[in-house]
Protein backbone atom coordinates (compact mmCIF):
# COMPACT_ATOMS: atom_id res chain seq x y z
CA UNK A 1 -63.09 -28.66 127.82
CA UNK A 2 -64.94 -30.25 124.65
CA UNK A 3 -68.10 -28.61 124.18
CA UNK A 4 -70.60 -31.22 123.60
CA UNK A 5 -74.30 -31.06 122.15
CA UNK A 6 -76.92 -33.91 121.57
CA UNK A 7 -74.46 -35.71 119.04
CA UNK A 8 -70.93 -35.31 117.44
CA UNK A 9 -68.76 -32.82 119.05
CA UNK A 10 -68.90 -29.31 118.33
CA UNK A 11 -65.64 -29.06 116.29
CA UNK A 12 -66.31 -32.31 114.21
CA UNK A 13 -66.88 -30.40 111.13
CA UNK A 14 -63.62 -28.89 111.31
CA UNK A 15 -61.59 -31.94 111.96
CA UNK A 16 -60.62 -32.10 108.10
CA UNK A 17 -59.10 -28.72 107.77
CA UNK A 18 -55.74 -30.37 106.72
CA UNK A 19 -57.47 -32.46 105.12
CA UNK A 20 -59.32 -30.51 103.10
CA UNK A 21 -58.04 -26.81 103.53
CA UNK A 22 -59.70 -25.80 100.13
CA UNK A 23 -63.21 -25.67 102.37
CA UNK A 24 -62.41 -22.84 104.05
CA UNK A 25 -58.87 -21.13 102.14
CA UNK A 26 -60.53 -21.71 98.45
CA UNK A 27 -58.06 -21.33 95.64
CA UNK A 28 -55.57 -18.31 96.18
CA UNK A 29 -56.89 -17.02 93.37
CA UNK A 30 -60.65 -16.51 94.10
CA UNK A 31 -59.37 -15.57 97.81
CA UNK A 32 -58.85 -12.43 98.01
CA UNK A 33 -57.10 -12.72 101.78
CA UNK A 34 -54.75 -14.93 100.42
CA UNK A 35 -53.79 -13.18 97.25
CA UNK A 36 -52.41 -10.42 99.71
CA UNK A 37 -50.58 -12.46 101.27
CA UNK A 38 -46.70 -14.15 100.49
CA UNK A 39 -46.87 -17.10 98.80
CA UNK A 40 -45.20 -19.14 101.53
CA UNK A 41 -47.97 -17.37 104.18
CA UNK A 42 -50.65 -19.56 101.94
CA UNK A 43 -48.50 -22.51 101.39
CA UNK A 44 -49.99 -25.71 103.65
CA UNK A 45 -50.31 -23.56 106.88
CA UNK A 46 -52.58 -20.48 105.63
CA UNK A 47 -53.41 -17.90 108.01
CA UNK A 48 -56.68 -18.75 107.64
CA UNK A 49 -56.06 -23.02 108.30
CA UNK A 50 -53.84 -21.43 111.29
CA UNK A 51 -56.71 -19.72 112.80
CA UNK A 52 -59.44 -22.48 112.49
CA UNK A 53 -56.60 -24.96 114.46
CA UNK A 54 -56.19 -22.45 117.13
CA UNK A 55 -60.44 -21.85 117.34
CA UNK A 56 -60.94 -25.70 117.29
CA UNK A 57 -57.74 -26.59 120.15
CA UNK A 58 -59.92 -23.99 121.72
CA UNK A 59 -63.42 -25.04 121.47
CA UNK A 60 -62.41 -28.63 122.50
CA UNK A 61 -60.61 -26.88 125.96
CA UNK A 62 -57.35 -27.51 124.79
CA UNK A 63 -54.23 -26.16 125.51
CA UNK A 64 -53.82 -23.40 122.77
CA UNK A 65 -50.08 -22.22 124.00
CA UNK A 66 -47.93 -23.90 121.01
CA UNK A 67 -50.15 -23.00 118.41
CA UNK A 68 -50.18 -19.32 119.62
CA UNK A 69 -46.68 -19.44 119.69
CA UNK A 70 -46.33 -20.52 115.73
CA UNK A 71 -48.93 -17.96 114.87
CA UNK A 72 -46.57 -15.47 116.61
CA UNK A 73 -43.45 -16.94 114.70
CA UNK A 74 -45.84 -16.62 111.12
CA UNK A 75 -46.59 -12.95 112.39
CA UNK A 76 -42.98 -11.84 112.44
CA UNK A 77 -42.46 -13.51 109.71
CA UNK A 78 -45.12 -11.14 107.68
CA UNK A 79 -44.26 -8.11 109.27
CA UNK A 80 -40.56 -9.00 107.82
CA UNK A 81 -42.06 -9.36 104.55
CA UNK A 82 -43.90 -6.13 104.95
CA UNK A 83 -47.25 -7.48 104.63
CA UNK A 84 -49.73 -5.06 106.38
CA UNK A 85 -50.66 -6.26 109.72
CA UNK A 86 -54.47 -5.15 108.82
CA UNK A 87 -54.40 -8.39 106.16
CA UNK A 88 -52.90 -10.32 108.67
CA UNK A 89 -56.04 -9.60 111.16
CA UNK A 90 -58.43 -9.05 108.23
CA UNK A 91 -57.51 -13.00 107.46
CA UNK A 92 -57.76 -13.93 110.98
CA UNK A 93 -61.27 -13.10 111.56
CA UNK A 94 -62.07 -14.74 108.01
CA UNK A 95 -60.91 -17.83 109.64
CA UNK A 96 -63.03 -17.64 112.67
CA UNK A 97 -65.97 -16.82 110.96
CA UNK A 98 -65.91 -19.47 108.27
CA UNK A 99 -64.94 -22.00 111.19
CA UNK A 100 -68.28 -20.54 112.88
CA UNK A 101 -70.51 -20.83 109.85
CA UNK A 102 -69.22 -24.58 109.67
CA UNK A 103 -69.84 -25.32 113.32
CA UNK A 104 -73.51 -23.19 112.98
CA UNK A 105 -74.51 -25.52 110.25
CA UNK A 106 -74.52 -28.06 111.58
CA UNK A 107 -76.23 -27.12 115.12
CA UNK A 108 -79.06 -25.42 115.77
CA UNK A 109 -78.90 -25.28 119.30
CA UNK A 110 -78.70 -23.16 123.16
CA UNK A 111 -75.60 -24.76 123.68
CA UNK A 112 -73.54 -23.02 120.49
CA UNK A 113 -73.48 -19.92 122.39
CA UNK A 114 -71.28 -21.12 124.88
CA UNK A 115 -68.77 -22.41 121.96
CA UNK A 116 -69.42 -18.61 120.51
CA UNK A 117 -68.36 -17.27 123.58
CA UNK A 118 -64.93 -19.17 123.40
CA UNK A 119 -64.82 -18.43 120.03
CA UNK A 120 -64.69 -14.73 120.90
CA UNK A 121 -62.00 -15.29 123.99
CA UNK A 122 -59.87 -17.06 121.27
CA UNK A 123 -60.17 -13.98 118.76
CA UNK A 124 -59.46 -11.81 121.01
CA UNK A 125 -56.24 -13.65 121.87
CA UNK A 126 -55.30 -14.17 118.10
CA UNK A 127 -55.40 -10.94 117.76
CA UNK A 128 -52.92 -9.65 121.07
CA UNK A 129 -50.35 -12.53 119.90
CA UNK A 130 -50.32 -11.40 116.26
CA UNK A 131 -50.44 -7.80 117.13
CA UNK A 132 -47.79 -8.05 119.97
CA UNK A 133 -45.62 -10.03 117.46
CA UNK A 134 -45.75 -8.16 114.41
CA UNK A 135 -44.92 -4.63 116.45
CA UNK A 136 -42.11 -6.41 118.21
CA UNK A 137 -40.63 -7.41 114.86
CA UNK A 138 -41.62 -4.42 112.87
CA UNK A 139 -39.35 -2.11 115.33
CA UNK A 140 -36.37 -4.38 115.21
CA UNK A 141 -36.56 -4.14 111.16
CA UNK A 142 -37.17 -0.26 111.60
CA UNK A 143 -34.25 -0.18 114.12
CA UNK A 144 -31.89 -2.01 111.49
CA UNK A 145 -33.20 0.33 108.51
CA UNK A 146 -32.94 3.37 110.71
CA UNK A 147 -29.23 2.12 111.72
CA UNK A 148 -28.29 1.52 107.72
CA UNK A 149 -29.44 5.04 106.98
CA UNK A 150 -27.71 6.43 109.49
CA UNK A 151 -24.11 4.70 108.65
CA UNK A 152 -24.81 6.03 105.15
CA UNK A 153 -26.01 9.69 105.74
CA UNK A 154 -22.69 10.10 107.76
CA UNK A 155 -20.56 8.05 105.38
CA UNK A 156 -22.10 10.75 102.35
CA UNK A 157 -21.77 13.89 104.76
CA UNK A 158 -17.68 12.60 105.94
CA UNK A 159 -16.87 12.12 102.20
CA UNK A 160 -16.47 8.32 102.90
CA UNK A 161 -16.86 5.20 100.58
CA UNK A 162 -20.41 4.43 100.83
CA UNK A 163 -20.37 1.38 98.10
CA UNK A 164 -20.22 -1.45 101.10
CA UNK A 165 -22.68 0.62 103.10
CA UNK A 166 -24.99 1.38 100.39
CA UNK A 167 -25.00 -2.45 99.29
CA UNK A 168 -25.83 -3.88 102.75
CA UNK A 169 -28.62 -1.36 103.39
CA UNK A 170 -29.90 -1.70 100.20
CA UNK A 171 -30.20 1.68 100.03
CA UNK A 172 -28.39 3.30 96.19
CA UNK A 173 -26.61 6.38 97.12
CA UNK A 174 -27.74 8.94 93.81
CA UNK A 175 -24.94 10.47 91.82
CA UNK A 176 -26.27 14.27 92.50
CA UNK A 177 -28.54 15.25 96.22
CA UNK A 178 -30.26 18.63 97.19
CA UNK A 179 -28.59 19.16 100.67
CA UNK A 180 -30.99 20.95 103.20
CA UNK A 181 -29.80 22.69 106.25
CA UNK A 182 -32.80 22.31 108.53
CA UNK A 183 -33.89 24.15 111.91
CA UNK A 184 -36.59 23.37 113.28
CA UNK A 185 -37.72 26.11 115.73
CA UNK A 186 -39.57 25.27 119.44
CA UNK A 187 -43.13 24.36 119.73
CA UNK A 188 -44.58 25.93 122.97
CA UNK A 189 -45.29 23.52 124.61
CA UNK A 190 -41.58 22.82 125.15
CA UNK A 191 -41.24 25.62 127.36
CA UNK A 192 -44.53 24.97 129.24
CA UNK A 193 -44.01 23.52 132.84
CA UNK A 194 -46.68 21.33 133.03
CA UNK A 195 -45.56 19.15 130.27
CA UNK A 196 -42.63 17.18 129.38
CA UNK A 197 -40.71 19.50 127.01
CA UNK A 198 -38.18 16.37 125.68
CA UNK A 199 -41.24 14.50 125.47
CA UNK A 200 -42.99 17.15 123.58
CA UNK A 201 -40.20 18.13 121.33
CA UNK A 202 -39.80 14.12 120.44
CA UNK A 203 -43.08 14.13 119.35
CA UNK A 204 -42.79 16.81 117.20
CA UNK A 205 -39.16 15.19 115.93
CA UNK A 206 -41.54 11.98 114.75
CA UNK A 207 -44.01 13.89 113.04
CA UNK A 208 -41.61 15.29 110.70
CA UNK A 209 -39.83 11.99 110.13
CA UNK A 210 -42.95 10.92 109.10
CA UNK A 211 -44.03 13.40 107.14
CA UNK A 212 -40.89 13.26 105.45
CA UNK A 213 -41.45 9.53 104.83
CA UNK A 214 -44.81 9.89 103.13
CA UNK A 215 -43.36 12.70 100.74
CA UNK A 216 -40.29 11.16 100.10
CA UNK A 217 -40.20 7.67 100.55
CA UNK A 218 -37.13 5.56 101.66
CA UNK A 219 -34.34 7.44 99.10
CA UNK A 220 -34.25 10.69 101.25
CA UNK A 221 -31.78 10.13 104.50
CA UNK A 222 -31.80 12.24 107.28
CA UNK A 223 -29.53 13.04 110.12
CA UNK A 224 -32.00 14.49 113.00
CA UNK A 225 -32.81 15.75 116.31
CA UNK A 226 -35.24 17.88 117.68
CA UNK A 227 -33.98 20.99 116.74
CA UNK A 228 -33.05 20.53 112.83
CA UNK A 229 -30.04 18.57 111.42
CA UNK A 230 -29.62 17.76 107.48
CA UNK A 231 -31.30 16.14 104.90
CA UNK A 232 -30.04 14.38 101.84
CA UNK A 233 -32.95 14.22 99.13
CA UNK A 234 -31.58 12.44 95.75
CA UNK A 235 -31.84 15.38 93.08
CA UNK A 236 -34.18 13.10 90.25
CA UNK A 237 -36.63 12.56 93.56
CA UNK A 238 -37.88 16.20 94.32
CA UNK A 239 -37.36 18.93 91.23
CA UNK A 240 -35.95 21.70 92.73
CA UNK A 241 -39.57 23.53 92.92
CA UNK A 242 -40.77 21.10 94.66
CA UNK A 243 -38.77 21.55 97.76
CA UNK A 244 -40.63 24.43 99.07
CA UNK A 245 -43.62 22.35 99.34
CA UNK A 246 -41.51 19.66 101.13
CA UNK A 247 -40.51 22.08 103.89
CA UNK A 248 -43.86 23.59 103.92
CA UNK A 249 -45.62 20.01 104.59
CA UNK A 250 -42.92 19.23 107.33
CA UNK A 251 -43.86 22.74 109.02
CA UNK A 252 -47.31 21.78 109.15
CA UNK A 253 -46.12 18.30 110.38
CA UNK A 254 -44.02 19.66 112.76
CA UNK A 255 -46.86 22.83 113.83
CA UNK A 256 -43.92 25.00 114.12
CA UNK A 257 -42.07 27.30 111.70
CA UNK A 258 -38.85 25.49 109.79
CA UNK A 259 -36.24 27.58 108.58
CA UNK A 260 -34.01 25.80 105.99
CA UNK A 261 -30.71 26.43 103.62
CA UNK A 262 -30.34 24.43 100.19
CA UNK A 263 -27.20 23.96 98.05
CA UNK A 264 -27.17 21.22 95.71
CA UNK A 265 -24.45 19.05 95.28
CA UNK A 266 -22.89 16.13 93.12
CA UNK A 267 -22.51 12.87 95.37
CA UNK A 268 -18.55 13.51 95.78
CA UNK A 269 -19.33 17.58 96.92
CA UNK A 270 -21.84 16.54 99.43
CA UNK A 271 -19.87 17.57 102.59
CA UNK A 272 -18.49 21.10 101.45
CA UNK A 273 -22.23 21.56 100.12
CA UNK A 274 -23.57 20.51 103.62
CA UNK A 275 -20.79 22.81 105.20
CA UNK A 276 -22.36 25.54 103.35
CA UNK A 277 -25.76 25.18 103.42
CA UNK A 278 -25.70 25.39 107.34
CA UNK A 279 -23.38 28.65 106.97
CA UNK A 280 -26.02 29.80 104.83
CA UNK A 281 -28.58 28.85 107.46
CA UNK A 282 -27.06 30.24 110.20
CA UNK A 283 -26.79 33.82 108.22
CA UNK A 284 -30.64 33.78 107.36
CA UNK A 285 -30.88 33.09 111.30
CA UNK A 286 -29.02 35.64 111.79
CA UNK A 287 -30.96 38.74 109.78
CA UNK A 288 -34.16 37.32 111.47
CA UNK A 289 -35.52 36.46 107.90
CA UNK A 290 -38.94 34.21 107.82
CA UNK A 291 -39.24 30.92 107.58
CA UNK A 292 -39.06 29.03 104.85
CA UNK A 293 -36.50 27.59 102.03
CA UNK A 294 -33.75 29.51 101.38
CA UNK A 295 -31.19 29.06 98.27
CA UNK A 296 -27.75 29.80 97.89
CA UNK A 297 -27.84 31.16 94.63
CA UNK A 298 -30.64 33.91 95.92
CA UNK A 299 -28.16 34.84 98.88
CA UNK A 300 -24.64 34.37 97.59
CA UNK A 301 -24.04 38.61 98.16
CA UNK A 302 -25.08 37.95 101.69
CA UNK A 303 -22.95 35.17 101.86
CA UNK A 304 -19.66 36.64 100.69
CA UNK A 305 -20.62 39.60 103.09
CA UNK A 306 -20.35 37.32 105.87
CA UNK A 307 -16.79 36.02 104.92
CA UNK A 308 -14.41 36.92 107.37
CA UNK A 309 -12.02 39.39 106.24
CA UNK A 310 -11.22 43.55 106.50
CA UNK A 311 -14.06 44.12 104.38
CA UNK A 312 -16.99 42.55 106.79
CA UNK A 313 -15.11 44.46 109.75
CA UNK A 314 -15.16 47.85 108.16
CA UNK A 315 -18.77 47.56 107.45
CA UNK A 316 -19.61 46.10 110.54
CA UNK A 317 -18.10 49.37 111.79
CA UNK A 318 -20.15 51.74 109.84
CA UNK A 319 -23.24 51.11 112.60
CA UNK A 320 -21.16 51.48 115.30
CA UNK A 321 -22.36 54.96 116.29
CA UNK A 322 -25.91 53.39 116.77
CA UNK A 323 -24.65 51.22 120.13
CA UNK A 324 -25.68 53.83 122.13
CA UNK A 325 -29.27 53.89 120.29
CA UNK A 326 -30.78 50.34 120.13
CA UNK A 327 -34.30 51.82 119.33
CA UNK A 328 -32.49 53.46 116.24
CA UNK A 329 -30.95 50.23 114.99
CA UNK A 330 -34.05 48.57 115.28
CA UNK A 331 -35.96 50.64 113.84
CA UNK A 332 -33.71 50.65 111.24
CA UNK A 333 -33.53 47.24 110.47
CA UNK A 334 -37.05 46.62 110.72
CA UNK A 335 -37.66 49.28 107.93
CA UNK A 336 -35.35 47.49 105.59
CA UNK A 337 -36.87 44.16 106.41
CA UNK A 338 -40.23 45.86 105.29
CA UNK A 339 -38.80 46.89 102.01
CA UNK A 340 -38.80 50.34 103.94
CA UNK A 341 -42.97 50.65 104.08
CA UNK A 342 -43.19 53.23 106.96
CA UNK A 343 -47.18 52.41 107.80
CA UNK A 344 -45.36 48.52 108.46
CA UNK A 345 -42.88 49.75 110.20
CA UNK A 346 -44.75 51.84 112.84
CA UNK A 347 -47.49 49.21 113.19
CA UNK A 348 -44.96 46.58 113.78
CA UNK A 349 -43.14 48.88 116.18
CA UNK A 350 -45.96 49.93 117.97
CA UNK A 351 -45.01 53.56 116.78
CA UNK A 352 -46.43 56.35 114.75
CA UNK A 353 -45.05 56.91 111.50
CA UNK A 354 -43.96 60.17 112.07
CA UNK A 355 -41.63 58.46 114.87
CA UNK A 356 -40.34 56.60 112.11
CA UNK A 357 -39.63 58.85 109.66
CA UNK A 358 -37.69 60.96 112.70
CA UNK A 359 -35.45 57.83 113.43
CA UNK A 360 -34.69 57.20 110.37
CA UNK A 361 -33.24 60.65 109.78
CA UNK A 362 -31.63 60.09 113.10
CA UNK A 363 -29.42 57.02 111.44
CA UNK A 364 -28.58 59.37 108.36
CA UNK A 365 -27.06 62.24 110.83
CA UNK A 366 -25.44 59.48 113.27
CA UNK A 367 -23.71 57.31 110.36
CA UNK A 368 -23.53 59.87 107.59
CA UNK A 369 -25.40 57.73 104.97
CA UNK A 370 -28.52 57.84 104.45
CA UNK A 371 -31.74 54.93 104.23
CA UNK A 372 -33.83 56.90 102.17
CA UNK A 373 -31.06 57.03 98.87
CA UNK A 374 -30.44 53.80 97.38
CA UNK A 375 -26.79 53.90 97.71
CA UNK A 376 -26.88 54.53 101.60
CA UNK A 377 -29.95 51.81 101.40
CA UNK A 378 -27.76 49.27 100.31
CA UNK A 379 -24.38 50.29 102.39
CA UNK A 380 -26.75 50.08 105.96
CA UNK A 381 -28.16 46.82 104.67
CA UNK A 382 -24.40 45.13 103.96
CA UNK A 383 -23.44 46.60 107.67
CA UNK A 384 -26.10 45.20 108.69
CA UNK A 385 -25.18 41.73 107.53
CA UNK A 386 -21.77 41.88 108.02
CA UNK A 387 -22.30 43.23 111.56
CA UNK A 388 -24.61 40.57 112.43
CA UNK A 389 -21.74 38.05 113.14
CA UNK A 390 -20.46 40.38 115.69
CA UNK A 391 -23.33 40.90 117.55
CA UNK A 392 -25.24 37.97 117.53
CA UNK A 393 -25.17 33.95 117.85
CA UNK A 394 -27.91 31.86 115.63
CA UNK A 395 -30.58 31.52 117.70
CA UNK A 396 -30.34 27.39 117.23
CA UNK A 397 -26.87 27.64 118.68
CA UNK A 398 -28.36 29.07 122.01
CA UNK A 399 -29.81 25.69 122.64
CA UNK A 400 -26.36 24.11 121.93
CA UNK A 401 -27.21 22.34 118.68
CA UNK A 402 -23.74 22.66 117.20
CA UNK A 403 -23.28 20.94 113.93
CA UNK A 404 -22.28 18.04 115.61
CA UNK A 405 -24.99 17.93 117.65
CA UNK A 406 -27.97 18.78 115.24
CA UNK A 407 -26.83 14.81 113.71
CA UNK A 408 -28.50 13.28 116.54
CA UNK A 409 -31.34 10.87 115.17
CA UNK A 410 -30.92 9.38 111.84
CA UNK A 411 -34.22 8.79 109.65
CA UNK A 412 -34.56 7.70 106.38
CA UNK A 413 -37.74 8.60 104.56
């Protein structure tokens, strides 16, 4: 209902807001509300104007439905535009309180507070509609984006023609890319039964999408899922220095260790280098190595080791006689790992490092070479290697992320 003290109505001061919209928009350029805002957001209905109809519709008692439902239009309309949806509110409540310092002035009476009160119902309503509105809107746009990168991650990883895909998105495919392999290991609470582990583990998926996202922007595309997939980062974004730190923020994003491969790669190369760099990852998997960024130009002996042929099998059979010994093979290659520090080794082991030194001489009379020479050093370590795709699956392939699989959420940056 109109609200009605000893006189004019309550709302007759703000009867010329079309009218006269400079007395409460001012000029765009001494307002700083609407100089962060669109041009067209400013143009006749303001955000501000829009506000002060809705507050007087609502101080009068009428029915403020249609003119929430254009504010809602407006607000998908900004969130399109990307216009943060803190401005939006920011100019909101600039509306209702120079539409309250209007009304004040000219009343000084009991009966205002009741016109407050509605006020304050009606803010609180501007608010839900714009809020509701802009969200709604904001995820269809990130659903489209997220869509686009995903058509053009997998277009770039198949070898495709990405010039149709890359023009619709709006996203420019680069002419070179540092591929990552990525794994992304469990966070605990996965595996604890009182919580949702998918729930959990999508959590911990979003945190490193959006940690990417802040380090990277929008060039860097992703293809996903919870337990690693691949990344595409444009080679004149991130200097190749620079992409340890990147996997080191998304650990910390992630609170879990990430384990990752890197092979660069002209556009055109992209899926042989992608092919590779997850070969690469799965080997580092493999030796149990720590986490962390891993190149193929630091590993490329360990890499050729691991090439099927008579040479991997005759190494691999070098360690046979330790099958029978599994505390002797680990000791073993825990001591290499360690760069062969016996006080390491033991403590690690749980052992005294007279136990180690007694293993270790155990290995030499078992496989006839022997750790403590460098040439028997670096024979055990390649048998090591080579034998490791006999004996053991990547740990990420336990949890049946095959390479198909690890592309299961696209992200762009």
């Amino acid at each position: 209902m109109t609200i009605h003290l000893d006189g004019p109505p309550t709302t007759l001061p703000l009867r010329d807001v079309r009218i006269h919209p400079d007395r409460l928009v001012g000029r765009r350029a001494e307002d700083p509300v609407s100089r962060a805002l669109p041009v067209d957001a400013v143009a006749g209905d303001s955000v501000i104007a829009m506000c002060v109809d809705v507050v007087r519709s609502a101080l009068d008692g009428h029915d403020t439905t249609e003119k929430m439902t254009r504010v809602a239009i407006a607000a998908a309309g900004w969130a399109h535009d990307g216009v943060p949806v803190d401005t939006i509110l920011h100019a909101f409540h600039e509306g209702l309180r120079r539409a309250l310092d209007l009304v004040a002035a000219r009343r000084d009476d009991a009966s205002l507070l009741d016109g407050f009160r509605t006020a304050v119902s009606t803010s609180d309503l501007l608010c839900t509609t714009v809020t509701r509105a802009y969200i709604r809107e904001h995820r269809e746009v990130a659903g489209e984006h997220h869509t686009a990168v995903h058509t053009l991650a997998s277009a770039l990883l198949a070898g495709q023609p990405t010039a149709t895909t890359a023009r619709e998105s709006g996203i420019p495919v680069a002419e070179a890319y540092s591929v990552l392999a990525l794994w992304i290991q469990e966070h605990p609470d996965e595996r604890d039964t009182r919580m949702n582990g998918a729930v959990v583990a999508r959590r911990k998926l979003r945190r490193v999408q959006t940690a990417l996202a802040q380090r990277c922007g929008e060039r860097a595309l992703a293809l996903l899922s919870v337990d690693g997939g691949t990344l595409l980062i444009p080679a004149d974004l991130l200097a190749d220095d620079e992409l340890d730190a990147l996997v080191d923020s998304l650990a910390r994003a992630a609170r879990v260790d990430i384990m990752a491969a890197l092979v660069p790669a002209r556009t055109a190369e992209i899926p042989v280098a992608a092919e590779r760099a997850h070969e690469l990852l799965d080997m580092v998997e493999r030796l149990d190595s720590a986490p962390g960024l891993y190149r193929f130009t630091d590993l490329a002996l360990e890499y050729q080791l691991t090439r099927p042929g008579p040479g991997r099998a005759e190494l691999g059979e070098l360690l046979r006689p330790l099958d029978d010994h599994p505390e002797l093979y680990e000791t073993l290659r825990v001591h290499i790992a360690n760069n062969m520090n016996r006080q390491r080794t033991a403590r690690l082991l749980h052992i005294h490092t007279n136990t180690v030194d007694y293993r270790i001489r155990r290995v030499a009379q078992l496989t006839g070479v022997d750790p403590t020479q460098c040439s028997g050093l670096w024979q055990l370590r390649s048998a090591m290697i080579a034998r490791s795709f006999h004996t053991r699956p990547p740990r990420r392939r336990a949890r049946g992320t095959e390479p198909g699989a690890r592309q299961l959420t696209g992200t762009a940056s």
